[in-house]
Protein backbone atom coordinates (compact mmCIF):
# COMPACT_ATOMS: atom_id res chain seq x y z
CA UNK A 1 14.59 69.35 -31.83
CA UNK A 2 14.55 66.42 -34.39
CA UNK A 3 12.11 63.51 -33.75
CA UNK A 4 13.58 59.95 -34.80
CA UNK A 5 10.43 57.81 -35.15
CA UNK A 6 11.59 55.37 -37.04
CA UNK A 7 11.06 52.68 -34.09
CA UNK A 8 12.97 51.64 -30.81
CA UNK A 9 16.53 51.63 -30.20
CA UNK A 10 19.14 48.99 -28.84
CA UNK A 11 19.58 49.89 -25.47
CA UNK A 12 15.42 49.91 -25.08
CA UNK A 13 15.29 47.08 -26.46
CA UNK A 14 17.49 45.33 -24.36
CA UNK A 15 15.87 47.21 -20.96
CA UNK A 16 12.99 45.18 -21.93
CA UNK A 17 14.40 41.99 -22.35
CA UNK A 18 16.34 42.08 -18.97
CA UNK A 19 13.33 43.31 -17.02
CA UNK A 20 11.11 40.18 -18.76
CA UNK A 21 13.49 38.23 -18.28
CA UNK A 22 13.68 39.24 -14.45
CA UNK A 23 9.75 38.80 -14.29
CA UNK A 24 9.28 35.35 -16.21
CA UNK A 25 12.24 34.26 -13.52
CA UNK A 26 10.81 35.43 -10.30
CA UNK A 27 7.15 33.58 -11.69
CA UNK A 28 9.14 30.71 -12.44
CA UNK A 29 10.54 30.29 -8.66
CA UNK A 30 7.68 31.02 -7.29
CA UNK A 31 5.59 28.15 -9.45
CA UNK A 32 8.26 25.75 -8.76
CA UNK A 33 8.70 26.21 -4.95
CA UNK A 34 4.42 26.01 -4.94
CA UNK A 35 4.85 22.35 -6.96
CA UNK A 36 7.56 21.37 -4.49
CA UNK A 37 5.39 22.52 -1.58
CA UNK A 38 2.52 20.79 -2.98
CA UNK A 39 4.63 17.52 -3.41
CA UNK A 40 5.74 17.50 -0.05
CA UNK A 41 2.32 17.81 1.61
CA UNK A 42 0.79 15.10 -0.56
CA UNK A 43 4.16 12.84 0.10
CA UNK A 44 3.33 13.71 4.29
CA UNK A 45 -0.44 13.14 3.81
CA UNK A 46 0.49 9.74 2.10
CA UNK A 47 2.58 8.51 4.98
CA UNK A 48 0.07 10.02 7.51
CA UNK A 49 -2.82 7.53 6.01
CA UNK A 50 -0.30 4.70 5.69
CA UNK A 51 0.30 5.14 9.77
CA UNK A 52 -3.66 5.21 10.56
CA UNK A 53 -4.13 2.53 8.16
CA UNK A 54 -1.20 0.41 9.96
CA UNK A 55 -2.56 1.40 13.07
CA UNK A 56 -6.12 0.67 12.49
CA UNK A 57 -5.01 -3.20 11.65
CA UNK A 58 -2.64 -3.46 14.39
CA UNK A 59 -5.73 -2.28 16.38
CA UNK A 60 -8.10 -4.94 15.07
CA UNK A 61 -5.32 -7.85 15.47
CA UNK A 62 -4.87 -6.96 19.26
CA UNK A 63 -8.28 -6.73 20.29
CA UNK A 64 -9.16 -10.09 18.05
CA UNK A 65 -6.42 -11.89 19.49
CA UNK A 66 -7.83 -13.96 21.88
CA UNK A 67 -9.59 -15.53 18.31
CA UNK A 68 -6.26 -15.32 16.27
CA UNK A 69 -3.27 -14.56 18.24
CA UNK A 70 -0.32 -13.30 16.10
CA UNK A 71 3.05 -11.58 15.78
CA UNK A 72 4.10 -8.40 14.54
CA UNK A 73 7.40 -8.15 12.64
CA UNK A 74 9.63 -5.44 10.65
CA UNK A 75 11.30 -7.50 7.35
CA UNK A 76 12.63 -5.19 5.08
CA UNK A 77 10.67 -1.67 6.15
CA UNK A 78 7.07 -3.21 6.05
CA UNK A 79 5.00 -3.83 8.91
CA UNK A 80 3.98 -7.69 8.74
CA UNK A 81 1.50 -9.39 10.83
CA UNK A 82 1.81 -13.07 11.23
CA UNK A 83 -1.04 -15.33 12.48
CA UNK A 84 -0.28 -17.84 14.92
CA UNK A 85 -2.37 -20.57 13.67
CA UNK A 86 -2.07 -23.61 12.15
CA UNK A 87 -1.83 -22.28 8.90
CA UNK A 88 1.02 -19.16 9.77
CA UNK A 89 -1.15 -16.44 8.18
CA UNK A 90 1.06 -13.46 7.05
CA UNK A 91 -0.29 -9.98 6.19
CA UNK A 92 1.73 -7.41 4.98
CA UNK A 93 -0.21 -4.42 6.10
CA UNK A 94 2.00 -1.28 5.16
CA UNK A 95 2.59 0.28 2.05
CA UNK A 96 5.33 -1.23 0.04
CA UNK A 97 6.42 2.16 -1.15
CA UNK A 98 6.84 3.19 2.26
CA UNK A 99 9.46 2.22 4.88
CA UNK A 100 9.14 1.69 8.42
CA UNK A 101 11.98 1.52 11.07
CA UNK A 102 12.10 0.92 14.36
CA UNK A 103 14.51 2.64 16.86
CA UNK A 104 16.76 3.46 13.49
CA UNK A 105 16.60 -0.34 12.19
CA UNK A 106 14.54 -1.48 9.15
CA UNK A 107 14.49 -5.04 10.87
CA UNK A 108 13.06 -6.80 14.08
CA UNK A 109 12.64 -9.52 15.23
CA UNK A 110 8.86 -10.84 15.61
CA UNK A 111 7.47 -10.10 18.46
CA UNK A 112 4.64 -12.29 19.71
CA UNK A 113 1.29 -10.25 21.57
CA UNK A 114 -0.25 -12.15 24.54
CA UNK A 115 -3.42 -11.50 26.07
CA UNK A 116 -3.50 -9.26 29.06
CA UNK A 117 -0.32 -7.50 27.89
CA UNK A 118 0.54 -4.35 26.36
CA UNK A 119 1.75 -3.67 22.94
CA UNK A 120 3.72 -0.53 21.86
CA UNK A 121 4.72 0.75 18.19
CA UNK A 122 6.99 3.24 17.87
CA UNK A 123 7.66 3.33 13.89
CA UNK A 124 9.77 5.87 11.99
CA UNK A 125 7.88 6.17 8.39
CA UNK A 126 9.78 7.52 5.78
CA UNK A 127 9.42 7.11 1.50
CA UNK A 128 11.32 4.55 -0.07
CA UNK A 129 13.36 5.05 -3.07
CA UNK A 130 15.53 2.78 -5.62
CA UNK A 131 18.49 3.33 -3.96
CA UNK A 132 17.19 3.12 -0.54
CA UNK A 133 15.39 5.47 2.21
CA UNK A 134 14.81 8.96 1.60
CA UNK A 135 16.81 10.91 3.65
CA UNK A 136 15.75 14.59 3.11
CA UNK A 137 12.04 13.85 2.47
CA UNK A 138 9.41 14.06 4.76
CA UNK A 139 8.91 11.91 7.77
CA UNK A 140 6.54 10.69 10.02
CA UNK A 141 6.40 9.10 13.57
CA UNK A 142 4.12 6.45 15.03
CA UNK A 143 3.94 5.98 18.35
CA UNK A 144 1.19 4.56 20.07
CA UNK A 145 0.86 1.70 22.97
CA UNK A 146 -2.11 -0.84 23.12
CA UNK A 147 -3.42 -2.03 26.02
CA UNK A 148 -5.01 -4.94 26.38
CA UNK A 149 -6.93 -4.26 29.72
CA UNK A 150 -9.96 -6.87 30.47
CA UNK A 151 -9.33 -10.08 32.54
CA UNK A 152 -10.17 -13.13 29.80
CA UNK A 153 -11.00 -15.48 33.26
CA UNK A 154 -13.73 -13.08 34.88
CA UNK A 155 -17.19 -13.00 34.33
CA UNK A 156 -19.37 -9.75 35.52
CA UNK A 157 -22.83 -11.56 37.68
């Protein structure tokens, strides 16, 4: 039996090569579908605090409104409140990165909040892009109704 030692041949070589190459591409995936993962839950925690935030002013304006009565409108996928005073206060309280529709339109018209009524938002939140609305990211739905439930006229003796 003759021993060849001088070192490794071809077809080794290239066994090793295609099974590295086999490992470095399964790691690969795997990292990548982890960032991707990782992107989306951040992008879904993002919108999440955007509708609490939204929520939480929306919250404040209804229950204050007997002080400051106002509107709340859709222009262009951000949530706007408007102040009916005498000086027309507006507050853009969503995130401009962010769009909101309602019923599958980025637009309404304003809708003014009375005392002793009800008040409900049912906003689609999605990420906006340069050329538009996301369409495969993720999404998030607001819907919650406001009551406004206390009599303004009575007094408790």
């Amino acid at each position: 039996m003759i021993h060849n030692s001088r070192g490794v041949t071809l077809v080794e070589m290239l066994a090793v090569i295609v099974i590295a190459t086999i490992c470095f591409t399964l790691i690969f995936s795997i990292w990548l579908s982890g960032e991707k993962s990782a992107q989306n839950t951040m992008t879904q925690n993002d919108l999440q605090a955007d509708a609490h935030l939204v929520q939480a002013r929306i919250t404040r304006a209804f229950y204050d409104q007997t002080d400051k009565p106002f509107s709340i409108a859709l222009n262009d996928g951000k949530v706007e409140l408007t102040y009916d005073s005498d000086t027309s206060q507006h507050e853009l309280i969503s995130d401009p990165d962010l769009f909101y529709s309602k019923n599958g339109s980025g637009d309404t018209t304003s809708e003014p909040v009375k005392n002793g009524s009800s008040l409900e938002v049912d906003y689609d939140i999605a990420v906006r892009t340069t050329s538009g609305v996301s369409s495969d990211g993720p999404k998030f739905h607001l819907n919650t109704t406001f009551n406004y439930p206390w009599d303004e006229g009575s007094s408790s003796q």
